[in-house]
C-alpha atoms as a PDB file:
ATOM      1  CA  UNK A   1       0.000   0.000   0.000  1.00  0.00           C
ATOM      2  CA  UNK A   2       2.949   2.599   1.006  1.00  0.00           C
ATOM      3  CA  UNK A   3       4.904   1.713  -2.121  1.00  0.00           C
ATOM      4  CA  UNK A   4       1.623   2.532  -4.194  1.00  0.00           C
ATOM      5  CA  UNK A   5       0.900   5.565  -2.424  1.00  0.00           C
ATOM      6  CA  UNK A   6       4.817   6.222  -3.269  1.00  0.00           C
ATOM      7  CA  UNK A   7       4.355   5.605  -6.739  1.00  0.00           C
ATOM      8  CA  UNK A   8       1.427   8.265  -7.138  1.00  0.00           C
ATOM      9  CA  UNK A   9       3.460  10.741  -5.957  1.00  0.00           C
ATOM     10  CA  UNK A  10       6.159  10.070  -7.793  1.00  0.00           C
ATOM     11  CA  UNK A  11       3.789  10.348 -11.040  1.00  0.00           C
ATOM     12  CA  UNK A  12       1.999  13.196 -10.261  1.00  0.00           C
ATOM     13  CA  UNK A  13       4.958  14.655  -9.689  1.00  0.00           C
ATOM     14  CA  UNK A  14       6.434  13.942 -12.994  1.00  0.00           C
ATOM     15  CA  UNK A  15       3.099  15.163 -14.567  1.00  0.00           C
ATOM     16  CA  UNK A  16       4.149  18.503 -12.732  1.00  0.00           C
ATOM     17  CA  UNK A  17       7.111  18.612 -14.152  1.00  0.00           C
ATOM     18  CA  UNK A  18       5.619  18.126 -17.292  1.00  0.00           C
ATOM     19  CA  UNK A  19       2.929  21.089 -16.669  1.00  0.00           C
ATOM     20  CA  UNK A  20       5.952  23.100 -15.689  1.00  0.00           C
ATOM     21  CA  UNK A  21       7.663  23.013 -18.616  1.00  0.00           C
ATOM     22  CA  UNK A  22       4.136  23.439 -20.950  1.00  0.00           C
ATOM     23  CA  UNK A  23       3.371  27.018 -19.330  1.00  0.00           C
ATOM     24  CA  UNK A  24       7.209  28.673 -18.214  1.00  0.00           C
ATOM     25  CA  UNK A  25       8.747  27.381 -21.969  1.00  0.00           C
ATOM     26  CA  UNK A  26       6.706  25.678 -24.390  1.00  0.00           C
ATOM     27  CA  UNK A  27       3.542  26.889 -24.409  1.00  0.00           C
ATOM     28  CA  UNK A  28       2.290  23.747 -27.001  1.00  0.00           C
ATOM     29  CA  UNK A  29      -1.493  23.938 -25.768  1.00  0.00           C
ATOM     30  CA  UNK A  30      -3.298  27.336 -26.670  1.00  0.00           C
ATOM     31  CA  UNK A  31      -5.007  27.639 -22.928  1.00  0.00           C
ATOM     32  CA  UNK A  32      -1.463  27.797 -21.918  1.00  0.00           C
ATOM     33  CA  UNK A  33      -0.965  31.787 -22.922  1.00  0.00           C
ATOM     34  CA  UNK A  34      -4.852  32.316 -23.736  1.00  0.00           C
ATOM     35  CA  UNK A  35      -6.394  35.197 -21.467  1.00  0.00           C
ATOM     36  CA  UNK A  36     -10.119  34.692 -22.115  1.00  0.00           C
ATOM     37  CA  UNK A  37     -11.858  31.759 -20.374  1.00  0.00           C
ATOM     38  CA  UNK A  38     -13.292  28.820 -22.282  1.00  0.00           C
ATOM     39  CA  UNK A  39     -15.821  29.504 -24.385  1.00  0.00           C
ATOM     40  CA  UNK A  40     -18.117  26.630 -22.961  1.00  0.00           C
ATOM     41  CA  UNK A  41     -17.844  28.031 -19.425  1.00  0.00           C
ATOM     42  CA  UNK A  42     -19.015  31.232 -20.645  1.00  0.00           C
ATOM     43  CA  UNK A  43     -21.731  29.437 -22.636  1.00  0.00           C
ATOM     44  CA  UNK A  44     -22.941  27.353 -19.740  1.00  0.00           C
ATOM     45  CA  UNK A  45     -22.467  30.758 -16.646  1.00  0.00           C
ATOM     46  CA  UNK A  46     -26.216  31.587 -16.808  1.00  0.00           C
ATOM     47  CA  UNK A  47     -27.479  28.204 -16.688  1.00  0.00           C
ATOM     48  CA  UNK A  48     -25.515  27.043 -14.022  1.00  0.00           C
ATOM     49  CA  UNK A  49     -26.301  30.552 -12.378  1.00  0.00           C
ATOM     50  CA  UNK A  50     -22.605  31.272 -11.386  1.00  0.00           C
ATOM     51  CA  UNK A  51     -22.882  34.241  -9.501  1.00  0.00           C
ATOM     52  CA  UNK A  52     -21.820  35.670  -6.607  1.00  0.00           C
ATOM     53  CA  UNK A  53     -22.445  33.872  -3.263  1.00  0.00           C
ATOM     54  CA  UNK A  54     -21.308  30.812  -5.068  1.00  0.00           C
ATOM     55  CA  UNK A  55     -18.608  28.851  -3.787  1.00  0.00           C
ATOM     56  CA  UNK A  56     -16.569  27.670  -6.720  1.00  0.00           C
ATOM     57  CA  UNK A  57     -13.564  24.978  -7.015  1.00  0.00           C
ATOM     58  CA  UNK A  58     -11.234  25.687 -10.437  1.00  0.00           C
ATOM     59  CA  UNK A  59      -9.610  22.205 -10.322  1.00  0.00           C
ATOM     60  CA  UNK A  60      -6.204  22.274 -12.474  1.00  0.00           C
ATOM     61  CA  UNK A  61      -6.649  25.941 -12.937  1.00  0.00           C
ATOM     62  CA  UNK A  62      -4.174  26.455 -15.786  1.00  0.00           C
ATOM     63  CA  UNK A  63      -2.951  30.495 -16.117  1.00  0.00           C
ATOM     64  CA  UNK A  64      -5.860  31.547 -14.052  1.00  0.00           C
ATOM     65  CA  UNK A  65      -8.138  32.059 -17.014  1.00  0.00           C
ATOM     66  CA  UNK A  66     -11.696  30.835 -15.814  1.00  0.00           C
ATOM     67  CA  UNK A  67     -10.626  31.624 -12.065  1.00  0.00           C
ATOM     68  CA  UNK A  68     -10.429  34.921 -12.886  1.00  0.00           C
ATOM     69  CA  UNK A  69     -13.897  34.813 -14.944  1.00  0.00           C
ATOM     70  CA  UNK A  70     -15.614  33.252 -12.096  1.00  0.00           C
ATOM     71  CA  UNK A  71     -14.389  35.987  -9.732  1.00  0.00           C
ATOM     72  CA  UNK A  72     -15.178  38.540 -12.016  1.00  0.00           C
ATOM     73  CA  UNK A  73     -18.585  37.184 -11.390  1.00  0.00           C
ATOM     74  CA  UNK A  74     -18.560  37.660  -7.904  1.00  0.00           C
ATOM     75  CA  UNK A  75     -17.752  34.171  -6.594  1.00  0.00           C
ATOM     76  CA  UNK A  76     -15.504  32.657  -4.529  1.00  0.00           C
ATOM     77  CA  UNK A  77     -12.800  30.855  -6.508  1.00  0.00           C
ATOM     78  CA  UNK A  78     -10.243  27.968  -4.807  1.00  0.00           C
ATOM     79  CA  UNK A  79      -7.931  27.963  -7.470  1.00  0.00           C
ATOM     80  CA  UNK A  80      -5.827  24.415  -7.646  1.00  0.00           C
ATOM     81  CA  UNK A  81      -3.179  23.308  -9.397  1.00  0.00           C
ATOM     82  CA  UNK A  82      -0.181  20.840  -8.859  1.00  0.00           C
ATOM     83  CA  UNK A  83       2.258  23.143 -11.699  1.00  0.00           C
ATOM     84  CA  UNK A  84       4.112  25.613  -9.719  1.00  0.00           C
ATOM     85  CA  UNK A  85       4.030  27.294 -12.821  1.00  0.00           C
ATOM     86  CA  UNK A  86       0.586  27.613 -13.434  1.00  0.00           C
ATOM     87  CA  UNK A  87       0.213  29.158 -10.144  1.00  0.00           C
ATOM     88  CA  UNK A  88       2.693  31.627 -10.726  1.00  0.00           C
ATOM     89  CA  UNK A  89       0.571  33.075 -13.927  1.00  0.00           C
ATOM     90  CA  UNK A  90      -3.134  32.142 -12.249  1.00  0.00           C
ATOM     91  CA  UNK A  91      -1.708  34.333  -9.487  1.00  0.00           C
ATOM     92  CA  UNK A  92      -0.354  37.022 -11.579  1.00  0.00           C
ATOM     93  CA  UNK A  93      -3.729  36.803 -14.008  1.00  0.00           C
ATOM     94  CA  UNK A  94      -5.713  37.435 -10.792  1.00  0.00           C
ATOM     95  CA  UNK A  95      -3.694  40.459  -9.166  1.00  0.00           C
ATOM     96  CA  UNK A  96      -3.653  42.212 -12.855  1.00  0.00           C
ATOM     97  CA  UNK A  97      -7.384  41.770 -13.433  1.00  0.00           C
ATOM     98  CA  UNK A  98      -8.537  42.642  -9.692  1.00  0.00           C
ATOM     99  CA  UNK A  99     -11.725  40.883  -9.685  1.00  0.00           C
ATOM    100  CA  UNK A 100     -14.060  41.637  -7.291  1.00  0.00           C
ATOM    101  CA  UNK A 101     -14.402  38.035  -6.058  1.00  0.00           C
ATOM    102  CA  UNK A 102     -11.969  36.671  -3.688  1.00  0.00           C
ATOM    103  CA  UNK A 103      -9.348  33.817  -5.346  1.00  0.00           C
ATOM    104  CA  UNK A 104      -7.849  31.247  -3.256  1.00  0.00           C
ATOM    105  CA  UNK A 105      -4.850  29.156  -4.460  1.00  0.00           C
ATOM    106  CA  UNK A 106      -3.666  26.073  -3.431  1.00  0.00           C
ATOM    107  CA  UNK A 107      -1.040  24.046  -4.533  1.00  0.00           C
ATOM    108  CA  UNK A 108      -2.286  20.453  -4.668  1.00  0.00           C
ATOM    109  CA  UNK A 109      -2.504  16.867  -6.309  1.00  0.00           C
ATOM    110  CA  UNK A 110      -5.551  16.094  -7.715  1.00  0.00           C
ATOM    111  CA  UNK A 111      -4.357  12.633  -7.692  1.00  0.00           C
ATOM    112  CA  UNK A 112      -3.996  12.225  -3.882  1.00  0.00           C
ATOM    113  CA  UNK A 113      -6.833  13.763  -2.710  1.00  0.00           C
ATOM    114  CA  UNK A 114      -8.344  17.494  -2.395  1.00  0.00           C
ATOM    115  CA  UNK A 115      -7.644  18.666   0.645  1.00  0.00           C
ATOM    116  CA  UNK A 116     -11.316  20.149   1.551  1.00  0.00           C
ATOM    117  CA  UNK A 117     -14.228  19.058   3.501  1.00  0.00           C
ATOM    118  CA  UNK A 118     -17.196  17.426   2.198  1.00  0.00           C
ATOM    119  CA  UNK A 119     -19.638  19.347   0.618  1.00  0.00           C
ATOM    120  CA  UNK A 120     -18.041  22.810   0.394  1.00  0.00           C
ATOM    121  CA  UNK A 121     -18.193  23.422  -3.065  1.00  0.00           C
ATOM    122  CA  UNK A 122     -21.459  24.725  -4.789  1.00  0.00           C
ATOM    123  CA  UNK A 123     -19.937  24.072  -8.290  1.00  0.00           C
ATOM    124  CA  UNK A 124     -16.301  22.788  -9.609  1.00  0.00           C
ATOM    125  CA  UNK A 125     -15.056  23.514 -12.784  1.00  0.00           C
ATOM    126  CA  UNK A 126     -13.370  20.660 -14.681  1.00  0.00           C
ATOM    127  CA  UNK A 127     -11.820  22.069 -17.797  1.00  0.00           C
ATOM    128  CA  UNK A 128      -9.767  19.824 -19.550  1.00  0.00           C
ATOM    129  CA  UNK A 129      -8.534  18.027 -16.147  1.00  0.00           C
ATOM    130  CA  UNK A 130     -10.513  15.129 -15.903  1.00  0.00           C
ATOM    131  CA  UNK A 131      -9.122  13.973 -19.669  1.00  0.00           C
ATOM    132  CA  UNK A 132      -5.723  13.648 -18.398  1.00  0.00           C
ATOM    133  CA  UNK A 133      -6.384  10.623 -16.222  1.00  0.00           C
ATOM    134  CA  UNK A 134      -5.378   8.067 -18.048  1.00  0.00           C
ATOM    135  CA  UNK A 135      -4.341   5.692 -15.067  1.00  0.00           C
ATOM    136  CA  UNK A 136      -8.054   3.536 -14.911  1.00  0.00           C
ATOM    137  CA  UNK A 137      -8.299   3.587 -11.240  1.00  0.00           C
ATOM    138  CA  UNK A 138      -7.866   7.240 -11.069  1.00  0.00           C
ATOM    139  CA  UNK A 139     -10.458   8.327 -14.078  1.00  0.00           C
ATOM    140  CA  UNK A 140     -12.608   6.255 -11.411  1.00  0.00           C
ATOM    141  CA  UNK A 141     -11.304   8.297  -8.220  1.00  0.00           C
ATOM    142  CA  UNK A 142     -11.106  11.552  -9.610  1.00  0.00           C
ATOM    143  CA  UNK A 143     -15.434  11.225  -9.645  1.00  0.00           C
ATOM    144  CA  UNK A 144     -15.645  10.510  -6.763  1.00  0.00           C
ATOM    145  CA  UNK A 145     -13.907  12.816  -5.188  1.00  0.00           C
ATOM    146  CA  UNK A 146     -15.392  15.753  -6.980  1.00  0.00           C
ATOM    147  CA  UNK A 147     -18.967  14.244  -5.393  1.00  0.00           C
ATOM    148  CA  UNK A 148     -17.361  14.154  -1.950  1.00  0.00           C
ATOM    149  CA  UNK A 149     -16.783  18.141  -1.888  1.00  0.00           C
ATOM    150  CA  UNK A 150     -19.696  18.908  -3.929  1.00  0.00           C
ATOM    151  CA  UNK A 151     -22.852  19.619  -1.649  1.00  0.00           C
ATOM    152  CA  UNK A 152     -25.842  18.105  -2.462  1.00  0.00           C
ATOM    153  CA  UNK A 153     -27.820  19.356  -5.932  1.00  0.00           C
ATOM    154  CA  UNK A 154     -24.355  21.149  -6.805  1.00  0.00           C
ATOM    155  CA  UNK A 155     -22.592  21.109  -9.899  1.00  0.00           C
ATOM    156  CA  UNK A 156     -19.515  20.170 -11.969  1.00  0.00           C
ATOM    157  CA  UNK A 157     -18.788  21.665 -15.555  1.00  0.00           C
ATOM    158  CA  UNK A 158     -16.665  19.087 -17.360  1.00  0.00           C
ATOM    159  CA  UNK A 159     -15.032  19.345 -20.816  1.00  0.00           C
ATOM    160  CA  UNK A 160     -13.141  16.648 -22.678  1.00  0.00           C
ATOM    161  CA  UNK A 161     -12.099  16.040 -26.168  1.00  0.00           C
ATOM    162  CA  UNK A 162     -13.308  13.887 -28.575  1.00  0.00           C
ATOM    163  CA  UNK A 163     -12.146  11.265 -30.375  1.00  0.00           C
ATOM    164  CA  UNK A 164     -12.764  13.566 -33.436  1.00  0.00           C
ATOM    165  CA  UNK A 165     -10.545  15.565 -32.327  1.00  0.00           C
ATOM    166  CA  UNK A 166      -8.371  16.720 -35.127  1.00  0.00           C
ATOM    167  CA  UNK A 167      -5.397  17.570 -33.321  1.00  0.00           C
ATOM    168  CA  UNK A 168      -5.575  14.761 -30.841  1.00  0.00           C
ATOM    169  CA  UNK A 169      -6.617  12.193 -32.861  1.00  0.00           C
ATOM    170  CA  UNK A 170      -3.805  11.805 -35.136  1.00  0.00           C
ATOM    171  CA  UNK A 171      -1.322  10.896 -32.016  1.00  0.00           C
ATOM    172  CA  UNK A 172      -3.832   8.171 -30.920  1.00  0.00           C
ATOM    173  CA  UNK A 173      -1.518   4.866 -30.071  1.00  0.00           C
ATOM    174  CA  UNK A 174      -4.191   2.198 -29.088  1.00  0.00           C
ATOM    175  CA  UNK A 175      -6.862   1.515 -26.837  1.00  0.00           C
ATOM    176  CA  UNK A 176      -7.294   0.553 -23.105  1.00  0.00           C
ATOM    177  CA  UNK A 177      -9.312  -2.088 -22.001  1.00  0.00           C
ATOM    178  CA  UNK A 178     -12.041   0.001 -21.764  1.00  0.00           C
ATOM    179  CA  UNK A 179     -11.505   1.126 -25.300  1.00  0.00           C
ATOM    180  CA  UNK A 180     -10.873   4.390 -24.188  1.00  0.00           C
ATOM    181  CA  UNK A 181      -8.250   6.138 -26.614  1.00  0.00           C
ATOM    182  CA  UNK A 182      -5.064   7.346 -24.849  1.00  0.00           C
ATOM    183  CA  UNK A 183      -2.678   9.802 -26.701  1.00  0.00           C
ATOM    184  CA  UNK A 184       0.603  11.537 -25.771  1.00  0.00           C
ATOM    185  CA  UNK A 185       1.581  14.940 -27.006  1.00  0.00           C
ATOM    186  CA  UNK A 186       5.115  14.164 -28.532  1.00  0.00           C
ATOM    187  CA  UNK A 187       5.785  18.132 -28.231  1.00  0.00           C
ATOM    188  CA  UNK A 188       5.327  18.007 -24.515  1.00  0.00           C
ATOM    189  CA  UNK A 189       4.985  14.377 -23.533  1.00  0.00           C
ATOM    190  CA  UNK A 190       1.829  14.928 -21.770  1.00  0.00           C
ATOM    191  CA  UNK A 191      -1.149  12.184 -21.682  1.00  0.00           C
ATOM    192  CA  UNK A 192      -4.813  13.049 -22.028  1.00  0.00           C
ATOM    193  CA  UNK A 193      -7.537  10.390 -22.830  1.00  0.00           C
ATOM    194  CA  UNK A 194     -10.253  10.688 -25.672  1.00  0.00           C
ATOM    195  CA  UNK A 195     -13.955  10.258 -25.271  1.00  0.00           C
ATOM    196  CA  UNK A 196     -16.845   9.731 -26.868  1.00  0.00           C
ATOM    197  CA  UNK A 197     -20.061  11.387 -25.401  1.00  0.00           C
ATOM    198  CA  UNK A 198     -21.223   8.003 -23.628  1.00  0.00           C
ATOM    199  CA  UNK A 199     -18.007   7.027 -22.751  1.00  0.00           C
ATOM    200  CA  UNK A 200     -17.780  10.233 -20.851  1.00  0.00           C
ATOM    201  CA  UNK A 201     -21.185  10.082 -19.559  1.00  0.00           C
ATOM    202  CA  UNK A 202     -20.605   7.070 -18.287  1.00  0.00           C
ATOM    203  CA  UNK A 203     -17.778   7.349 -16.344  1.00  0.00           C
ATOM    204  CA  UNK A 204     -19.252  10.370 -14.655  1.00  0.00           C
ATOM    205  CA  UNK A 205     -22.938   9.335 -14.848  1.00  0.00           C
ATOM    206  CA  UNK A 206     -21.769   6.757 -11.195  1.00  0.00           C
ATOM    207  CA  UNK A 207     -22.016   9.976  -9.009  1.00  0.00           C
ATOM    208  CA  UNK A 208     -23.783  12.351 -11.476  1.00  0.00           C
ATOM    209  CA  UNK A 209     -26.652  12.961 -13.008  1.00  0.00           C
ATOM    210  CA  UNK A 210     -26.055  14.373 -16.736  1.00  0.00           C
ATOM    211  CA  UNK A 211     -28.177  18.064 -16.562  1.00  0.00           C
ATOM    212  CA  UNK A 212     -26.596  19.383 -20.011  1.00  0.00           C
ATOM    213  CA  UNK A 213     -24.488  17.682 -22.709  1.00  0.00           C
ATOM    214  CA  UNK A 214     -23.231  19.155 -25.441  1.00  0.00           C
ATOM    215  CA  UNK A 215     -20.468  18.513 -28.424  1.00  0.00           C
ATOM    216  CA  UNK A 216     -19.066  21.406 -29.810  1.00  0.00           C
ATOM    217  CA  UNK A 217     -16.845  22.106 -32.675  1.00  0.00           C
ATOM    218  CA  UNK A 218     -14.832  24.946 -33.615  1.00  0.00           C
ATOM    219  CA  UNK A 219     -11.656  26.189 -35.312  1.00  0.00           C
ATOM    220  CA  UNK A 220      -8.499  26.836 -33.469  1.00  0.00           C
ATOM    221  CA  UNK A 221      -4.732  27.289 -34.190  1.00  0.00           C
ATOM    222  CA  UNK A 222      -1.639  25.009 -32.670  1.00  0.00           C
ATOM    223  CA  UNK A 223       1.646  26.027 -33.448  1.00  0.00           C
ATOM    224  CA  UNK A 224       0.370  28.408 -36.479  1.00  0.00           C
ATOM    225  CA  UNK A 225      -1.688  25.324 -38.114  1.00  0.00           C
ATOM    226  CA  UNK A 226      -5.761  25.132 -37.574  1.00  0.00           C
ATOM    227  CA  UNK A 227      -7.581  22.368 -36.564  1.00  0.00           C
ATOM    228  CA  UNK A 228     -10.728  21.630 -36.182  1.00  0.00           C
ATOM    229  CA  UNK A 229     -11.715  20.745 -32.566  1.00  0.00           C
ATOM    230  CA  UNK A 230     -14.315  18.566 -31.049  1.00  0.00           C
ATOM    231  CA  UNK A 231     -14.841  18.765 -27.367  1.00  0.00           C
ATOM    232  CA  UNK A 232     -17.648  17.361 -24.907  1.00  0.00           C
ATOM    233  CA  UNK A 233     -19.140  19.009 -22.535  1.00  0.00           C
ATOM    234  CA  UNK A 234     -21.011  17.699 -19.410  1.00  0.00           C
ATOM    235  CA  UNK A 235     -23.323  19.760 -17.175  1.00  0.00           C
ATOM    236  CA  UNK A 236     -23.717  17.494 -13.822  1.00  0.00           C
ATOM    237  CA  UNK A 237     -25.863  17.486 -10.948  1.00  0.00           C
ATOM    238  CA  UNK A 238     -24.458  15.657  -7.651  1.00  0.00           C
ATOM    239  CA  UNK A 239     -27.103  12.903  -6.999  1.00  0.00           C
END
């Protein structure tokens, strides 16, 4: 059990290491650098009536994009991340744009456990974590511990890529056992896991109830090319 629990660590902290060197020198993925929060979060705000009062959890929150558009909306934003270096620009994003809801930041695996209480959270923001699970028994923790610091009837905003992905799908090397395609970003080395929508919903759907779903496409550049990207987007309600 200890050498297991050593082994996590040891991973996430490699994954770090790996987010470390996407946001302070390579910059491969376009949320790395990109100021405006997602366009599905901004989509989904009125539905899921983020406003303020709301307590929100930014899980893996990147350069502080949606933190900072959550706060801006007058709620009160943990912001999480296990990249020092993502912290160091959320932080930065945050004191430049001087929202008037409070941020939070905590540096923290999302592998080990999140180090709040249960039911704390009116709403947690999952944008583009969840994907990069690609360890089965943590796709299957990860869940489940979103549902443990979610109160009851709140919410979790969740967005994935596709299989169709057009970027993603061309580094695709096989399939898991639960035919779930894994790919690895040979510009950064960093994993993320492809969906389709009832893959997704399924893996969510044991602690979740699917409110909205939604695939979206749109054009985007990497590295001066376009693509065409396909993501997924879940709206869940804690059952």
């Amino acid at each position: 059990m200890a050498t297991h629990a050593r082994q996590e660590v040891t991973e996430d902290r490699n994954e770090a290491d790996l987010w470390d060197a996407e946001y302070s020198a390579l910059q491969i993925i376009p949320s790395s650098t990109r100021a405006a929060p997602a366009k599905a979060l901004v989509l989904f705000s009125e539905l899921l009536q983020l406003h303020s009062g709301r307590t929100v959890l930014d899980a893996g929150c990147g350069n502080g994009r949606n933190a900072v558009y959550l706060a801006q909306k007058g709620c009160s934003v943990y912001a999480v991340d296990s990249s020092r270096e993502a912290l160091v620009r959320a932080r930065t994003a945050v004191e430049q744009a001087k929202p008037p809801g409070r941020v939070r930041f905590c540096s923290c695996s999302l592998i080990t456990g999140l180090p709040f209480k249960d039911g704390v959270f009116d709403f947690v923001l999952d944008s583009y974590v969840f994907c990069h699970f690609t360890d089965d028994r943590l796709a299957e923790y990860y869940p489940s511990e979103l549902g443990r610091i979610i109160r009851p009837g709140g919410m979790v905003l969740s967005f994935s890529f596709s299989k169709q992905d057009e970027y993603y799908r061309s580094m695709r090397f096989g399939e898991s056992a639960n035919r779930n395609s894994i790919v690895v970003d040979p510009r950064n080395g960093i994993k993320k896991r492809l969906y389709t929508p009832g893959e997704i919903k399924a893996v969510f759907g044991k602690h979740f109830k699917t409110v909205y779903f939604a695939e979206f496409q749109f054009d985007d550049a990497v590295l001066d090319r376009r693509y065409t990207r396909d993501i997924l987007v879940l709206a869940l309600e804690k059952r």
